[in-house]
Protein backbone atom coordinates (compact mmCIF):
# COMPACT_ATOMS: atom_id res chain seq x y z
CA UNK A 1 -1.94 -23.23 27.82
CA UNK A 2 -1.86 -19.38 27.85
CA UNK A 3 0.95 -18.68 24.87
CA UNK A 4 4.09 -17.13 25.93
CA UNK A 5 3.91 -12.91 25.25
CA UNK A 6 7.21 -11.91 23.27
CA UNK A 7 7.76 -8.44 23.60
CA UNK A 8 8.99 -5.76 20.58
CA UNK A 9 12.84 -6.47 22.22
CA UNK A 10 12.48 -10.20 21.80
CA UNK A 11 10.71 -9.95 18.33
CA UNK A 12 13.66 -7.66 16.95
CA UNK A 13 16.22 -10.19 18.48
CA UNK A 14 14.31 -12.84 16.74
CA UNK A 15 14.07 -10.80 13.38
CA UNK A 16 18.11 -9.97 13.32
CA UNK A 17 19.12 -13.38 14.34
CA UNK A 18 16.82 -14.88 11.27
CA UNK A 19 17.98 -12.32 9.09
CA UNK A 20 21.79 -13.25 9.69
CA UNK A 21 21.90 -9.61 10.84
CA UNK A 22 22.55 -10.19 14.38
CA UNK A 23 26.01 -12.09 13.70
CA UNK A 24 27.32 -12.42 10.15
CA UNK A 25 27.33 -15.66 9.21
CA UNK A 26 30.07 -18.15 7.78
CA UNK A 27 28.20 -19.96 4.85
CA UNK A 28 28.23 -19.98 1.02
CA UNK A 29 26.12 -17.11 -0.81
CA UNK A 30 23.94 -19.74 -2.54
CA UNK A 31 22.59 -21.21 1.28
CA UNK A 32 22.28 -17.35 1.96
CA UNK A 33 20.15 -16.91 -0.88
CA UNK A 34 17.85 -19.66 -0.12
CA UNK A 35 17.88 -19.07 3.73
CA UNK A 36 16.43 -15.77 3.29
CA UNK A 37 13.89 -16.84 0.88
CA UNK A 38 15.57 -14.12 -1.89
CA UNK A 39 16.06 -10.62 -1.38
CA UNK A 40 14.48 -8.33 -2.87
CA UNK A 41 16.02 -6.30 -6.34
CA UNK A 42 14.24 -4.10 -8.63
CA UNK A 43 17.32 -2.05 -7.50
CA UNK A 44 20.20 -4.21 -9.24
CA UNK A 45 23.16 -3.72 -6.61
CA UNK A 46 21.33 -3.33 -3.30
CA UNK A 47 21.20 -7.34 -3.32
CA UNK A 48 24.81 -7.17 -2.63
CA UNK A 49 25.11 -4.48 -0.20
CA UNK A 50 22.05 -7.06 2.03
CA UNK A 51 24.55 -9.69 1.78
CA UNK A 52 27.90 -7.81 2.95
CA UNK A 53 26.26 -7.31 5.70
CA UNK A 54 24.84 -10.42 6.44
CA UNK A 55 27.91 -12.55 5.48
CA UNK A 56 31.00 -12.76 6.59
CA UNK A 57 34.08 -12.20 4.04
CA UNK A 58 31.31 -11.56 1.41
CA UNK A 59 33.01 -11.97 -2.31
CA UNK A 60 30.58 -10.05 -4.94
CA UNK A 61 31.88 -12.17 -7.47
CA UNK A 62 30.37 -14.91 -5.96
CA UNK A 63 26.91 -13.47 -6.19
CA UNK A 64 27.64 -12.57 -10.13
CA UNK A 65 29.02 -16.04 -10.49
CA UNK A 66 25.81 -17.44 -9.48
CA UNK A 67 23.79 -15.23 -11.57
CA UNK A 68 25.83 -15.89 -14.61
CA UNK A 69 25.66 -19.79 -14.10
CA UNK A 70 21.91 -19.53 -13.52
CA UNK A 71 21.94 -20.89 -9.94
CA UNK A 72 20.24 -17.55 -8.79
CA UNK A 73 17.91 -15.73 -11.13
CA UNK A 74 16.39 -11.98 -11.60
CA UNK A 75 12.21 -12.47 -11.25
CA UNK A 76 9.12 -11.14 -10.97
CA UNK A 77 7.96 -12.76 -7.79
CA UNK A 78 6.33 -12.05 -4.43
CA UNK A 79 4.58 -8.81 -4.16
CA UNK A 80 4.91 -9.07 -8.16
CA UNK A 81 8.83 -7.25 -7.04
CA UNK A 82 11.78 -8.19 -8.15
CA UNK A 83 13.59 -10.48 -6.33
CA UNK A 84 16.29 -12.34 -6.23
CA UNK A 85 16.04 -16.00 -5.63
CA UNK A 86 17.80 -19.29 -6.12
CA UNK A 87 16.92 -20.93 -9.12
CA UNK A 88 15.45 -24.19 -7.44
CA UNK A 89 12.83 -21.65 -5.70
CA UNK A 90 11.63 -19.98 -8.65
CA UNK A 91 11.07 -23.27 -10.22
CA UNK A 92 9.26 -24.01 -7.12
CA UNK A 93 7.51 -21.23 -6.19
CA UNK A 94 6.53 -19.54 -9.82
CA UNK A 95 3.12 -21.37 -10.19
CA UNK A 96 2.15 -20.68 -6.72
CA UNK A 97 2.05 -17.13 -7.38
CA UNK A 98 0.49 -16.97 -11.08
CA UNK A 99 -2.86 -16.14 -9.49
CA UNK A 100 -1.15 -13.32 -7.25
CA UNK A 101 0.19 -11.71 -10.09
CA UNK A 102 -2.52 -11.57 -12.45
CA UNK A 103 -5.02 -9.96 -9.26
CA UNK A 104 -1.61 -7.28 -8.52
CA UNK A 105 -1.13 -6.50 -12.16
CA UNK A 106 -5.52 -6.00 -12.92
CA UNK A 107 -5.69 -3.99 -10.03
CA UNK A 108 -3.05 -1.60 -11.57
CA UNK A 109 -4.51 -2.27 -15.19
CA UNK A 110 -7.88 -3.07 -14.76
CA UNK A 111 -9.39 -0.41 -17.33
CA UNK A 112 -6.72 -0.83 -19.89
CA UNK A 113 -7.33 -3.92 -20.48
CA UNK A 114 -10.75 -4.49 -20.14
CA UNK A 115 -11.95 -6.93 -23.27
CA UNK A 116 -8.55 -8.43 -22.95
CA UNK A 117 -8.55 -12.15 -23.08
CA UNK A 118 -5.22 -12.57 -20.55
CA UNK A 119 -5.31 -16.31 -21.97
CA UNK A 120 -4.80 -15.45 -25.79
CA UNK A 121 -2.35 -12.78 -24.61
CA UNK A 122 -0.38 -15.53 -22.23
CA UNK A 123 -0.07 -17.40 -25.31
CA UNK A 124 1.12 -14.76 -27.71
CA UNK A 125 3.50 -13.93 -25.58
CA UNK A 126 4.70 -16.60 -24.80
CA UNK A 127 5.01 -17.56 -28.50
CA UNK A 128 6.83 -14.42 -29.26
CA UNK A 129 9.54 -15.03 -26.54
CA UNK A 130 9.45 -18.76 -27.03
CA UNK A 131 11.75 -17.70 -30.24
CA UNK A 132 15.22 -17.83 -27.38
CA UNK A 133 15.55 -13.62 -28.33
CA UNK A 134 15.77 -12.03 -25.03
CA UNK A 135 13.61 -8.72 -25.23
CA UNK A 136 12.94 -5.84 -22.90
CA UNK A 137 9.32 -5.40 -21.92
CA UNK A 138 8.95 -2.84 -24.55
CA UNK A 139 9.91 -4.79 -27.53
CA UNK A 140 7.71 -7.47 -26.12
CA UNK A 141 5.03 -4.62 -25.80
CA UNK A 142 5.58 -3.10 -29.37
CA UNK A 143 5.23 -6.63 -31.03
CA UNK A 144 1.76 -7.13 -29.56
CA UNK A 145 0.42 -3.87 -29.79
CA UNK A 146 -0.75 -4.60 -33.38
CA UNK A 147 -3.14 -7.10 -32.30
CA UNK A 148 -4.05 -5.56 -28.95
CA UNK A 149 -3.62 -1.41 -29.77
CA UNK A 150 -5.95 -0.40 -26.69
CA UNK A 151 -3.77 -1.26 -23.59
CA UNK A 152 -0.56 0.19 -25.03
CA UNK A 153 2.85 -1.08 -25.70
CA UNK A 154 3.79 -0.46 -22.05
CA UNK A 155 1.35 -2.31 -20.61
CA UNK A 156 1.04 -5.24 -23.01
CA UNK A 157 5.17 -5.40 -21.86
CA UNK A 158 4.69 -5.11 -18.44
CA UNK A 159 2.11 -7.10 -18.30
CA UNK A 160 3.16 -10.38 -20.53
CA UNK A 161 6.67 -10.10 -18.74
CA UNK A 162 5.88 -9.33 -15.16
CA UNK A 163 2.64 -11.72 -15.00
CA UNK A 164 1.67 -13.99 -17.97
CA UNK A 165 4.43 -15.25 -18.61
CA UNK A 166 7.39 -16.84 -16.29
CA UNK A 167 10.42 -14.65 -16.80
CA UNK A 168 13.83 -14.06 -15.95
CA UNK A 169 15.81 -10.93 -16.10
CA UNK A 170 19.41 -11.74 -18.05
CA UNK A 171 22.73 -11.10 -16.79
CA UNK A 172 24.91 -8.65 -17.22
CA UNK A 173 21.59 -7.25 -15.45
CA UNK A 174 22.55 -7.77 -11.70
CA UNK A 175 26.01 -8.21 -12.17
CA UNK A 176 28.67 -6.38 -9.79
CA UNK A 177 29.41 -2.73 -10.73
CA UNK A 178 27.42 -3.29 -14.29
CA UNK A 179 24.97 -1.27 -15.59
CA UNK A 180 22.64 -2.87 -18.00
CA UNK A 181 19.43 -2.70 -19.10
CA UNK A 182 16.41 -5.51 -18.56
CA UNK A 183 16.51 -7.95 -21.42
CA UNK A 184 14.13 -10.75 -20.30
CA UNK A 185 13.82 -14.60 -21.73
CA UNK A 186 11.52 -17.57 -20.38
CA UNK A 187 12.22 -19.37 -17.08
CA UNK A 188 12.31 -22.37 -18.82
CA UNK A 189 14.40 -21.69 -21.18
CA UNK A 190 17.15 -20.05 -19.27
CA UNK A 191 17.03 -23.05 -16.56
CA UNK A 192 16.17 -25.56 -19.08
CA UNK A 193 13.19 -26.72 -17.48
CA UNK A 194 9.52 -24.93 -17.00
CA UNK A 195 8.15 -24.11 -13.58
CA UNK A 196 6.73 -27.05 -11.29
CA UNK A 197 2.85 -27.05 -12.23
CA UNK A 198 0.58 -26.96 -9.29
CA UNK A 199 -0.38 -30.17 -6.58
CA UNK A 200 -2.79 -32.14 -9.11
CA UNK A 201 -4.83 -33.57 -6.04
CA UNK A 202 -5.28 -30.20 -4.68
CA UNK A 203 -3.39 -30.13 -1.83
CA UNK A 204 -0.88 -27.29 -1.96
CA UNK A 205 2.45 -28.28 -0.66
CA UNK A 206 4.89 -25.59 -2.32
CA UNK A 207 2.37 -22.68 0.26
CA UNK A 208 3.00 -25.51 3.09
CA UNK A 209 6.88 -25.24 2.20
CA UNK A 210 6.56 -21.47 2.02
CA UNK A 211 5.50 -21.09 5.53
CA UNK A 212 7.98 -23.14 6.91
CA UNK A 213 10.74 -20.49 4.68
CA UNK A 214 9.39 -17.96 6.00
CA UNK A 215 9.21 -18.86 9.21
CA UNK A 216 13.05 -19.63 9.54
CA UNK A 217 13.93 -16.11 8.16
CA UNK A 218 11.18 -14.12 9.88
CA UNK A 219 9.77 -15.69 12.61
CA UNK A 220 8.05 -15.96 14.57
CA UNK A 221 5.26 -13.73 12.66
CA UNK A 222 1.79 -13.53 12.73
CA UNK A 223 -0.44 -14.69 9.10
CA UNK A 224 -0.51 -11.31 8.52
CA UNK A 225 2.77 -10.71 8.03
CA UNK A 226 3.51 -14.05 6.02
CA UNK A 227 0.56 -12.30 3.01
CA UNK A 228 2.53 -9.02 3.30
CA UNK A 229 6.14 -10.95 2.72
CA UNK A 230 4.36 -13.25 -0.02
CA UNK A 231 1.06 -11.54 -1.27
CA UNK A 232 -0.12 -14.50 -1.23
CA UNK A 233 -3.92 -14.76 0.12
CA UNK A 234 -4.29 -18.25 0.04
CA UNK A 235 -1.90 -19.62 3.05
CA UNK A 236 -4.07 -19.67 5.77
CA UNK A 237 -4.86 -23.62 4.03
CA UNK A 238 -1.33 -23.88 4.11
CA UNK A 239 -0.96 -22.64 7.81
CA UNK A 240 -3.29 -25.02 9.20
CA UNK A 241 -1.94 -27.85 7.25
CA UNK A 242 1.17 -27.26 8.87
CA UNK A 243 -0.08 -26.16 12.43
CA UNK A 244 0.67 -29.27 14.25
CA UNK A 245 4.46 -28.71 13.27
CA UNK A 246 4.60 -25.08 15.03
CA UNK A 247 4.45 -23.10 18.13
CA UNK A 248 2.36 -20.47 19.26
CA UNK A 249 2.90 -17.43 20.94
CA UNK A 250 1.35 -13.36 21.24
CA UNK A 251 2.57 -10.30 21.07
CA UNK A 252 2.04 -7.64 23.20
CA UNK A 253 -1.19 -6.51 20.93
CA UNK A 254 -2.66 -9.97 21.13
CA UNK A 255 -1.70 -11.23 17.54
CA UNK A 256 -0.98 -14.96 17.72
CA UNK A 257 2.55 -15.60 16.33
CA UNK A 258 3.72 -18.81 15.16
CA UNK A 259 7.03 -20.28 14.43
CA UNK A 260 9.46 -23.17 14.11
CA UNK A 261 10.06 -24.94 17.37
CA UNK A 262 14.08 -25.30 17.18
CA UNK A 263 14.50 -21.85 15.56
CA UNK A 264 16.62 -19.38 17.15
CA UNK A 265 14.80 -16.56 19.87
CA UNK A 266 17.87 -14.76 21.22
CA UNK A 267 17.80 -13.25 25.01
CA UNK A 268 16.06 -9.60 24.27
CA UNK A 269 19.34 -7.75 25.70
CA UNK A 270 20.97 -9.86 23.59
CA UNK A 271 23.28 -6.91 22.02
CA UNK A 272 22.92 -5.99 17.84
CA UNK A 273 25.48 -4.41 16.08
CA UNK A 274 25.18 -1.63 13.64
CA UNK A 275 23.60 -3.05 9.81
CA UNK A 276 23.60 -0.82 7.05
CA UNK A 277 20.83 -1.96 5.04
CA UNK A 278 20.47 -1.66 1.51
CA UNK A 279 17.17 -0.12 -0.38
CA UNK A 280 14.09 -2.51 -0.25
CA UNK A 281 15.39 -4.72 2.44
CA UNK A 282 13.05 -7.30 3.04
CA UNK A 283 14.28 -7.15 6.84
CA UNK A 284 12.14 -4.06 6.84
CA UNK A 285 9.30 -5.16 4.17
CA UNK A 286 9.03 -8.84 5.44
CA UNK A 287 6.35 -8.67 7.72
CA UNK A 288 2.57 -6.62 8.18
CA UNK A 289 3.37 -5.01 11.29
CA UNK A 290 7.59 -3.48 10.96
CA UNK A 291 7.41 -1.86 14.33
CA UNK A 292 9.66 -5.11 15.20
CA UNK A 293 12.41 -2.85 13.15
CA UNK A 294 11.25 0.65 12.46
CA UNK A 295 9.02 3.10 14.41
CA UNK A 296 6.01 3.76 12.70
CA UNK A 297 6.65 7.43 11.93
CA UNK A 298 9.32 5.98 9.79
CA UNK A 299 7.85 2.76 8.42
CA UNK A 300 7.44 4.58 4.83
CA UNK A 301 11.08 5.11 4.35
CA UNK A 302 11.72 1.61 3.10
CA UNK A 303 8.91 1.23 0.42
CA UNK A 304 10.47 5.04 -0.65
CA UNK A 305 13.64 2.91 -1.49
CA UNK A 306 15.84 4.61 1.51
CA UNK A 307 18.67 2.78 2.79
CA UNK A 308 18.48 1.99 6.63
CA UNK A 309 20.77 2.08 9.26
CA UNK A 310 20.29 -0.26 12.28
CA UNK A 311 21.85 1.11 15.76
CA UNK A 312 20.41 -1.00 18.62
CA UNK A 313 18.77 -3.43 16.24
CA UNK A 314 16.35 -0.27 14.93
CA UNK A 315 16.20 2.07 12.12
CA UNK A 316 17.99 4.98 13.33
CA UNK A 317 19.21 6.84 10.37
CA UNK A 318 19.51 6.62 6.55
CA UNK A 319 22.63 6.22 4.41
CA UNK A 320 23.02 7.33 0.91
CA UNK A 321 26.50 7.85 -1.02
CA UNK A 322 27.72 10.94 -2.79
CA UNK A 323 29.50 10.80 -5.98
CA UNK A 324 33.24 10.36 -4.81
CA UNK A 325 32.29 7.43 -2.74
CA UNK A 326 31.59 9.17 0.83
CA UNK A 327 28.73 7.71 3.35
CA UNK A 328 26.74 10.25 4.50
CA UNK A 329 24.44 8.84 7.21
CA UNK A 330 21.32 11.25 8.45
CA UNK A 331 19.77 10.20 11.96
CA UNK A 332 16.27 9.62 11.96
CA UNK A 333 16.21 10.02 16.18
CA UNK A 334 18.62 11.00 18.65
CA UNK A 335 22.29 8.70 18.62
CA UNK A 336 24.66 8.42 21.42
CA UNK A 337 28.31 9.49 20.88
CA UNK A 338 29.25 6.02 21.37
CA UNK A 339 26.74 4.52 18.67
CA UNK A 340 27.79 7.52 15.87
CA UNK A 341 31.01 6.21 16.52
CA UNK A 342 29.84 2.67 15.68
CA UNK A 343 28.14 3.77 13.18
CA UNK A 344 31.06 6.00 11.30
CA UNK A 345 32.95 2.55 11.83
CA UNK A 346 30.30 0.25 9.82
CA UNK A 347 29.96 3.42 7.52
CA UNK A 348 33.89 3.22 6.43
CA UNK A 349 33.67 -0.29 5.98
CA UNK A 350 30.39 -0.62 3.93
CA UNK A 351 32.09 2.66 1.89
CA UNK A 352 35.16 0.81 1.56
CA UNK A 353 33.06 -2.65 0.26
CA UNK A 354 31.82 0.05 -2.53
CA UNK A 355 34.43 1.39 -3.68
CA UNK A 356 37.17 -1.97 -3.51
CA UNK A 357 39.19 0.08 -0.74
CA UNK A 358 39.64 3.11 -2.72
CA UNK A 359 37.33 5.82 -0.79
CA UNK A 360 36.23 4.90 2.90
CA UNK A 361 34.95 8.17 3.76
CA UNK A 362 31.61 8.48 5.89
CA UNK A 363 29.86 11.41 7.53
CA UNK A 364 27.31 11.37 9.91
């Protein structure tokens, strides 16, 4: 059978209703976590303006709860970014990415450190942070640099804490309305347990699990976009592994799409609300091809670390707050008095979720 042809409508519907953008929903920050396969953080409080505006009666101090518990860690992860993920996924998922990171973080470092054996350096670091100090990537970088000068303190950090070696980044780091600097320890010793190791028979059922993640927070989506949300390059074995499971349908360039066969595909006039998105949103930087979500002539904005605004289910402006606590919004393309307006409303409330209630100012 000829698959069914989803159109850029249908796609965003899909997208928003996955994302728990379409409706907020009604379920504990943990399930949220999970459900969206983590969110994306180098930027430590834009993780809980994603969630205000996916969740309904969103308590920060839940998400800092979790963090300070260790239910939902700080780590180095897909696309070797920060993100933010329960702690049963990073367990799950770290090993499965070792061979991503180590390809992301030569490609940057390559000529620094060529004649570096990245096994001896795995294991002195390692070593050094299997002492239970938490360090910053520099002090990790300064204590190596005697035995490896070339590469640089900087790197050596960076590189041991980022790649080698399975990392967390320590609370108050994350934490609501703190500011604190990255002070990192071993996965397994902040969850009391290293990562899971890989399949031993070969078989690779943490990618087979992966796709199926994905799939319930961004599908449907082509393979394409499933390497740009992962870097992964391996889960084509995974795809096909779990083919059977799926269904199949194009968009309106030809790309097959697959997906889960009960998940939700909403009516395309289905109406979206206005989302103000926080920096890095993987809503955006989920998938290959974002003109689901953003026009093309803005598709850069995200990776720049802008914060979107979503009128229609779209980009359609970005949002950035001054000093005193005041939304200023900035169109992107053309908005009808009757969306501004919507827009000004989401803006006071988002300002308001900022500040606790004390400033709820907004401009557009």
């Amino acid at each position: 059978m000829t698959p069914t042809v989803l159109g850029a409508r249908a796609l965003n519907r899909a997208a928003l209703a996955r994302q728990l953008l379409l409706d907020r929903a009604d379920v504990p920050v943990l399930d949220a976590v999970a459900h969206l396969g983590g969110l994306q953080a180098q930027e430590p409080q834009e993780p809980f303006v994603g969630l205000w505006s996916r969740l309904r009666a969103f308590d920060p101090a839940a998400l800092s709860g979790l963090l300070a518990d260790r239910k939902v860690v700080r780590t180095h992860l897909m696309r070797r970014t920060v993100h933010l993920v329960t702690a049963d996924d990073a367990l799950a998922w770290r090993s499965r990415h070792d061979a991503m990171l180590r390809q992301r973080a030569l490609g940057v470092y390559r000529r620094e450190l060529d004649g570096v054996d990245l096994g001896e350096l795995a294991a002195a670091g390692a070593e050094l942070m299997g002492d239970g100090t938490p360090r910053s990537m520099g002090e990790v970088g300064r204590a190596l640099a005697g035995r490896w000068p070339a590469p640089g303190a900087r790197v050596l950090g960076e590189i041991v804490v980022a790649t080698l070696v399975p990392t967390v980044q320590l609370p108050p780091r994350g934490l609501w309305r703190t500011s604190a600097g990255v002070r990192n320890l071993p996965m397994a010793a902040w969850l009391g347990r290293p990562a899971d190791p890989p399949a031993p028979d070969g078989t690779d059922p943490v990618g087979e699990a992966l796709v199926r993640r994905y799939l319930a927070a961004y599908g449907p989506a082509a393979t394409a976009d499933l390497r740009a949300w992962s870097g992964l390059a391996g889960l084509p074995h995974a795809v096909r592994a779990v083919r059977d499971e799926l269904v199949c349908f194009r968009d309106e360039r030809g790309r097959e799409l697959l997906d889960l066969p009960g998940a939700p595909r909403p009516d395309p006039d289905t109406p979206a609300p206005v989302r103000f998105l926080p920096a890095f949103d993987n809503a955006i930087l989920g998938y290959d091809d974002r003109s689901r979500i953003v026009d093309d002539a803005h598709r850069g904005l995200s990776v720049a670390g802008e914060r979107a605004v979503l009128v229609d289910g779209r980009v359609a402006a970005t949002w950035t707050v001054e000093p005193g606590g005041t939304v200023v919004v900035t169109p992107l393309v053309p908005i009808s008095r009757t969306d501004r307006d919507a827009v000004a409303e989401e803006g006071r409330r988002v300002a308001a979720f900022l500040s606790d209630g004390e400033h709820d100012g907004v401009r557009v």
